[in-house]
C-alpha atoms as a PDB file:
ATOM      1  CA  UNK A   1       0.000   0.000   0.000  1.00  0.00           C
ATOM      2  CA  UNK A   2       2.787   2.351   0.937  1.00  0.00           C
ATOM      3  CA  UNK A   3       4.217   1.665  -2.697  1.00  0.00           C
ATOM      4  CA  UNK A   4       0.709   2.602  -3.961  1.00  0.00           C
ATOM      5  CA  UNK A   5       0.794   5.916  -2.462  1.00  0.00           C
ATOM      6  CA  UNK A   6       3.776   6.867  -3.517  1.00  0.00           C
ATOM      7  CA  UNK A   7       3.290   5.988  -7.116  1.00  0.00           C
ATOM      8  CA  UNK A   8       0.259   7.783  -7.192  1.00  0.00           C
ATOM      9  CA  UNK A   9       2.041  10.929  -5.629  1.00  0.00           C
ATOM     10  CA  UNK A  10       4.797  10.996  -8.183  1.00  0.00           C
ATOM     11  CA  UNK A  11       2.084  10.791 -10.893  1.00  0.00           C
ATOM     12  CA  UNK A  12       1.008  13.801  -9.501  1.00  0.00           C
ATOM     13  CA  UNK A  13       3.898  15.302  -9.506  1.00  0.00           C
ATOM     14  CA  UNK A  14       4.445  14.686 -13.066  1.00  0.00           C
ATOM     15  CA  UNK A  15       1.060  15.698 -14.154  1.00  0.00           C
ATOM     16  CA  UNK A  16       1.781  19.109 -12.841  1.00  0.00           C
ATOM     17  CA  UNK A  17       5.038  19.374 -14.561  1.00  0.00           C
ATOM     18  CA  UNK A  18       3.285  18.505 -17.141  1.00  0.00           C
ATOM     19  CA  UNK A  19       0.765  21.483 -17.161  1.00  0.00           C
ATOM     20  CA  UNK A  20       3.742  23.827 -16.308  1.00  0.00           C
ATOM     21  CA  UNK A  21       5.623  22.886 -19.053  1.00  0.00           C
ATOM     22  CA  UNK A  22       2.416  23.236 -21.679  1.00  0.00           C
ATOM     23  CA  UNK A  23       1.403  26.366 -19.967  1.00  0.00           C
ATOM     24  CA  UNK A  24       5.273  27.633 -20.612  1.00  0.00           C
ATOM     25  CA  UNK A  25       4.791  26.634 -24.452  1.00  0.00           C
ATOM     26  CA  UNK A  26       1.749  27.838 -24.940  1.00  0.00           C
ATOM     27  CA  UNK A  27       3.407  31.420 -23.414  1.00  0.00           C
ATOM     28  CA  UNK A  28       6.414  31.137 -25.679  1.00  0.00           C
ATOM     29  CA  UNK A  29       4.349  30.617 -28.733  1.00  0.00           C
ATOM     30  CA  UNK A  30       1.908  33.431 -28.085  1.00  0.00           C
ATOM     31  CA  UNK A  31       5.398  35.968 -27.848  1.00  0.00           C
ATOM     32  CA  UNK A  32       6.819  34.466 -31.068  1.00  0.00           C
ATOM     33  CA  UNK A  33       3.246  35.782 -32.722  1.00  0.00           C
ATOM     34  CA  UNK A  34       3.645  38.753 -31.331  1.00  0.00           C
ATOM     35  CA  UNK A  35       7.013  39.513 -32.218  1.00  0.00           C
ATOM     36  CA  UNK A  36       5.979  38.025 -35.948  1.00  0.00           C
ATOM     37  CA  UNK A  37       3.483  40.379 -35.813  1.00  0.00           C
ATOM     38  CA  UNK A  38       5.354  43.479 -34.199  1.00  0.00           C
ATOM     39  CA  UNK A  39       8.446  42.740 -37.299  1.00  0.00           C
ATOM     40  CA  UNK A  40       5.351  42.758 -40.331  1.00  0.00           C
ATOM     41  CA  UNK A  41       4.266  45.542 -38.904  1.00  0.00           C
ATOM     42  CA  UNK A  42       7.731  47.313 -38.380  1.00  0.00           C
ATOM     43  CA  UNK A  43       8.804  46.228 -42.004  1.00  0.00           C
ATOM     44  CA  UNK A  44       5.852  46.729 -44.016  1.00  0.00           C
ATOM     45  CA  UNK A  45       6.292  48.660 -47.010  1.00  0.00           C
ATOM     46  CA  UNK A  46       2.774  50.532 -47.004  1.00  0.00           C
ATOM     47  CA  UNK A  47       1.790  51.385 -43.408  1.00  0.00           C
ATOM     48  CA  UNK A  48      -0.242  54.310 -42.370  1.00  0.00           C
ATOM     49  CA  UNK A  49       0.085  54.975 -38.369  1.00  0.00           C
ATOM     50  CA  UNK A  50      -2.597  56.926 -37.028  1.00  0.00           C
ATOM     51  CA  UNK A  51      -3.052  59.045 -33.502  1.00  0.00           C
ATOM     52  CA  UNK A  52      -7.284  59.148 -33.488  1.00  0.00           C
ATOM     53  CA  UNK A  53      -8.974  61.253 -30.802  1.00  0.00           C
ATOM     54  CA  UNK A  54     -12.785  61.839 -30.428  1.00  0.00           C
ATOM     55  CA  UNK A  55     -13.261  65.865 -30.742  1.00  0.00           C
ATOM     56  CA  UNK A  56     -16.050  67.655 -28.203  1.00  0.00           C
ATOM     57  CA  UNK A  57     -18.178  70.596 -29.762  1.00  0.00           C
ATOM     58  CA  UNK A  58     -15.771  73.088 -28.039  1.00  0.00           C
ATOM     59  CA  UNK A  59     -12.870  71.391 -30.534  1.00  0.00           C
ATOM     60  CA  UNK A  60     -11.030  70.407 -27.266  1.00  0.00           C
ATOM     61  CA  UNK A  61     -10.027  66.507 -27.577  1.00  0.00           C
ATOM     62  CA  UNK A  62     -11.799  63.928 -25.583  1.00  0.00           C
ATOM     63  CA  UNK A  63     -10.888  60.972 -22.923  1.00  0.00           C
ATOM     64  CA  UNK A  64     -10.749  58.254 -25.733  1.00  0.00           C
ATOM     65  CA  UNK A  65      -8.036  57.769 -27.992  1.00  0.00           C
ATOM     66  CA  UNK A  66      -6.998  55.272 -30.612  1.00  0.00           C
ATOM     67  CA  UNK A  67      -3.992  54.309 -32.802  1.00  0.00           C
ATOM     68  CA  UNK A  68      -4.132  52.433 -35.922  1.00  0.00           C
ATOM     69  CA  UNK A  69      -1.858  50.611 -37.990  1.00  0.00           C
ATOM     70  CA  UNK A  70      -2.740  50.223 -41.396  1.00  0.00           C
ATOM     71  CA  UNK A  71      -0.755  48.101 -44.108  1.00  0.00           C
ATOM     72  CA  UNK A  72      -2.570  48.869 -47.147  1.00  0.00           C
ATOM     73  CA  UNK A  73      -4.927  46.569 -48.044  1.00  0.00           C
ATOM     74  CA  UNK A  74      -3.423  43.918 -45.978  1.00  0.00           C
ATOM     75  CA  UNK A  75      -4.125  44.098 -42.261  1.00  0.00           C
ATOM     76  CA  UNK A  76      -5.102  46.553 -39.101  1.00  0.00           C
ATOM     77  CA  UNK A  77      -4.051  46.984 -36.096  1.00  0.00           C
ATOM     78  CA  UNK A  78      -6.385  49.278 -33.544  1.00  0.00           C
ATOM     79  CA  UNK A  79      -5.155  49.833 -29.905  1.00  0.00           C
ATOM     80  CA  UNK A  80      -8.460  51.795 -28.183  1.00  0.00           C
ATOM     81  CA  UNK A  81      -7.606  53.602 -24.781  1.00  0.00           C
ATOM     82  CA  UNK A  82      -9.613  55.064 -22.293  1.00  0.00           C
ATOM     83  CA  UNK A  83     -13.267  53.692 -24.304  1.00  0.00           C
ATOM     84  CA  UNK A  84     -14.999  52.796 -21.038  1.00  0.00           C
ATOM     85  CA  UNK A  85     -14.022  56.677 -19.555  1.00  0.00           C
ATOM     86  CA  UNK A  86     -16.546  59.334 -20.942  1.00  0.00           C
ATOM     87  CA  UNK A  87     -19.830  59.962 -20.121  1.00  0.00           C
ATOM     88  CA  UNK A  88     -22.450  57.268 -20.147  1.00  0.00           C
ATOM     89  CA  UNK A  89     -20.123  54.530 -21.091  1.00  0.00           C
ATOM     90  CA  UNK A  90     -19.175  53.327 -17.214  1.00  0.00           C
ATOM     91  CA  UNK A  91     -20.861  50.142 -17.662  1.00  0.00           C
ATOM     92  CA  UNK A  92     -19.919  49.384 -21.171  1.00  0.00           C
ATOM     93  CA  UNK A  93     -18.211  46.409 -21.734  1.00  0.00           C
ATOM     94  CA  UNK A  94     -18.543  45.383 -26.026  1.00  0.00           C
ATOM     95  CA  UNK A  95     -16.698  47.622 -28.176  1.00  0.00           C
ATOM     96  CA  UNK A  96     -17.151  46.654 -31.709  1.00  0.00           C
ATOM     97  CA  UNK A  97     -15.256  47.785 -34.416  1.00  0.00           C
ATOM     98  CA  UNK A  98     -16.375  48.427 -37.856  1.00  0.00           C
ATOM     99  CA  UNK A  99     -15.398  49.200 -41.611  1.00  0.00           C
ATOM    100  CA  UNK A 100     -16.874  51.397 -43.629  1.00  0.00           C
ATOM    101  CA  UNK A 101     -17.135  52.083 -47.540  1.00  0.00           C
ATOM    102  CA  UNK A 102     -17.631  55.432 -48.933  1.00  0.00           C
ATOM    103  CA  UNK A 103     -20.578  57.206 -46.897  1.00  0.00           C
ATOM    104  CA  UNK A 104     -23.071  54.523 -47.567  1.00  0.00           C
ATOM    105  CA  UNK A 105     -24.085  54.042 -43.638  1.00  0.00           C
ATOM    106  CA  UNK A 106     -26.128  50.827 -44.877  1.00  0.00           C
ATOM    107  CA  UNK A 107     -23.375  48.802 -45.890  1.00  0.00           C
ATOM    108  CA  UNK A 108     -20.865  49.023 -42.571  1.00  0.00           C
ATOM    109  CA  UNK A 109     -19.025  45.935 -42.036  1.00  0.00           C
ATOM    110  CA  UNK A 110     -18.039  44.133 -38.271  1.00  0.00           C
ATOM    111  CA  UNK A 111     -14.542  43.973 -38.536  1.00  0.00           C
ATOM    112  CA  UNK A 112     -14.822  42.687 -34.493  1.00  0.00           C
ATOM    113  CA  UNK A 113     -15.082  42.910 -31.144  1.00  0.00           C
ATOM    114  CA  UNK A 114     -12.466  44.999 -29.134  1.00  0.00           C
ATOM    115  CA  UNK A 115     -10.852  42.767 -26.399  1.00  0.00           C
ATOM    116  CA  UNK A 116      -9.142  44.147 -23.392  1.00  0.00           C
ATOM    117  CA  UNK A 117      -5.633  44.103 -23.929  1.00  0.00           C
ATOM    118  CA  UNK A 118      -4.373  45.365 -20.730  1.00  0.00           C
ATOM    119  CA  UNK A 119      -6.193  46.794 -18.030  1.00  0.00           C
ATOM    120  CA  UNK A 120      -3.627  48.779 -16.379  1.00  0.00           C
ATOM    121  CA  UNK A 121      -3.789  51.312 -19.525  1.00  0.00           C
ATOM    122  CA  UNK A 122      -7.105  50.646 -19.967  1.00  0.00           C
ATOM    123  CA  UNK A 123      -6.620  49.821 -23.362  1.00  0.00           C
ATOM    124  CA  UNK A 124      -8.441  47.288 -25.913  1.00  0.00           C
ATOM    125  CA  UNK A 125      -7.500  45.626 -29.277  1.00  0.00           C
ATOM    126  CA  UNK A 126      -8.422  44.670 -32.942  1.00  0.00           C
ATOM    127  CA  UNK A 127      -6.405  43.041 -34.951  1.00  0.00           C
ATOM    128  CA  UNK A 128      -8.453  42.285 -38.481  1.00  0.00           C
ATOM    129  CA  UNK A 129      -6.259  40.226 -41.498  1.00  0.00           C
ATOM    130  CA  UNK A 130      -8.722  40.178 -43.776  1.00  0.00           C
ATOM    131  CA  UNK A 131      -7.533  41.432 -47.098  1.00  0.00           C
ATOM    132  CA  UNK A 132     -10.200  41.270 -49.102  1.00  0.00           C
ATOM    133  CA  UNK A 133     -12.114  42.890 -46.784  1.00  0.00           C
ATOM    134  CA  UNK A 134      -9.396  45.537 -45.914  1.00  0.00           C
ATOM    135  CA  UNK A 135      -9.270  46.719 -49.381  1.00  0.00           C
ATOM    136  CA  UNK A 136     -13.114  47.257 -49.806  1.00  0.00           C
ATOM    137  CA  UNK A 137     -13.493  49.536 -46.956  1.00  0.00           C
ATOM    138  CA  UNK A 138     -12.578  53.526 -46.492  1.00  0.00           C
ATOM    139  CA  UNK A 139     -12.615  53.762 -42.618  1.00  0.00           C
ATOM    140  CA  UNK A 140     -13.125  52.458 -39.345  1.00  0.00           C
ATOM    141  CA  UNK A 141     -14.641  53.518 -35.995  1.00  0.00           C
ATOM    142  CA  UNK A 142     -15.962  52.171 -33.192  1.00  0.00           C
ATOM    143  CA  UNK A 143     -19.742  51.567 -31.407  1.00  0.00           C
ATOM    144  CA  UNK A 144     -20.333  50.434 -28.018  1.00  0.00           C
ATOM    145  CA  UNK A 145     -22.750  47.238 -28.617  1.00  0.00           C
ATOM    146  CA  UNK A 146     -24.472  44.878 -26.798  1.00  0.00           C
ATOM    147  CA  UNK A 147     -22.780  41.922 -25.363  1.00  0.00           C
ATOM    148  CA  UNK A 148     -21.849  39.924 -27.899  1.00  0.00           C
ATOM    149  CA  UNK A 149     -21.813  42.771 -30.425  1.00  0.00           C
ATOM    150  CA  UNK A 150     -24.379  43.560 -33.250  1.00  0.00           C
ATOM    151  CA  UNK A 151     -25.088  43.078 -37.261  1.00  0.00           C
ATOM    152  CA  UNK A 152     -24.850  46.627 -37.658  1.00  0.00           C
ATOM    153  CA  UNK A 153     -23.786  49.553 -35.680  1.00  0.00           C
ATOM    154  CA  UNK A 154     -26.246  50.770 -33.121  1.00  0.00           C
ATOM    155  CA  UNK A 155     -24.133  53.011 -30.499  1.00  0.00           C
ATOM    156  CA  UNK A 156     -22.624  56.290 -31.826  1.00  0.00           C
ATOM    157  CA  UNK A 157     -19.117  56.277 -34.087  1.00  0.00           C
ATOM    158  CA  UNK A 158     -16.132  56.810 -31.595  1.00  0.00           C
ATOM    159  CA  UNK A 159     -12.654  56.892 -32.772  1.00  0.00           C
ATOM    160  CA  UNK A 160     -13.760  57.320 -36.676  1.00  0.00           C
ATOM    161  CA  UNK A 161     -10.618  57.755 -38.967  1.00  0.00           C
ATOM    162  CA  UNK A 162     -10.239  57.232 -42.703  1.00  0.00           C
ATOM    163  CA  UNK A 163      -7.867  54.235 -44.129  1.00  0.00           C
ATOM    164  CA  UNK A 164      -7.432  56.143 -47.757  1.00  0.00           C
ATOM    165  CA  UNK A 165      -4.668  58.221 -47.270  1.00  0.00           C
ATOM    166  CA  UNK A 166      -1.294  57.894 -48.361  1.00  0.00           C
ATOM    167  CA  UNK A 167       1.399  55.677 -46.337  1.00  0.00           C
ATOM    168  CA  UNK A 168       2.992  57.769 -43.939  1.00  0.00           C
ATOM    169  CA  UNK A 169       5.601  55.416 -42.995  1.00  0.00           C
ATOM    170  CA  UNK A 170       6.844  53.810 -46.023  1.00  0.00           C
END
């Protein structure tokens, strides 16, 4: 019985190792994506950075602010800070982000929900790869939705900026 015991604690023991050890993978292969990402990003040949801020009637800029990172008809990178911090938005917890085409309202597109990519800074994320669909649309913004997001926007633009201008970081 002793023996029994024993075995069963060192199977334990390894099970847990175990776990560590994929835990410490899974880790490592998340930072390899994100330094894969981070050196596309940093060597593309068509990327347009962007500082977006939300503008009150008085022309002074708002709480929320956004960066985006666009590689020309390729991908798009949105960082969001601050979303959950002006007026009326305490509560909100679904940021969805969304491409649009020209000024036809109708035909917005869900390029995703915003996830929070560290609270400390309060900021959320998008990344959309889509190609096809990055090179049909003009700009982006973002809506505060209902959980789980929407079909179509229903919450007011935030963070609107337009994805047709020339590279600025070639």
């Amino acid at each position: 019985r002793h023996t029994r015991l024993q075995g069963d604690w060192s199977s334990d023991v390894c099970s847990s190792a175990l776990k560590d050890k994929d835990k410490e993978i899974a880790q490592e292969k998340e930072l390899l994506q994100h330094d894969r990402d981070i050196r596309n990003l940093i060597s593309a040949r068509n990327l347009y950075i962007a500082e977006i801020y939300d503008v009150a009637k008085s022309g002074d800029t708002q709480k929320p602010f956004g960066r985006v990172f666009y590689t020309k008809d390729k991908s798009l990178i949105f960082y969001g800070y601050d979303l959950d911090q002006q007026r009326g938005m305490k509560n909100a917890s679904t940021f969805q982000a969304w491409g649009r085409s020209g000024s036809d309202h109708k035909h917005d597109v869900s390029l995703g929900l915003l996830y929070q990519d560290d609270a400390n800074q309060k900021r959320w994320a998008l990344k959309f790869n889509d190609a096809k669909t990055i090179a049909q649309i003009d700009a982006v913004f973002v809506t505060v939705e209902p959980e789980g997001g929407s079909t179509e926007p229903s919450g007011k633009p935030l963070l609107f900026t337009y994805l047709r201008l020339d590279p600025n970081h070639p």
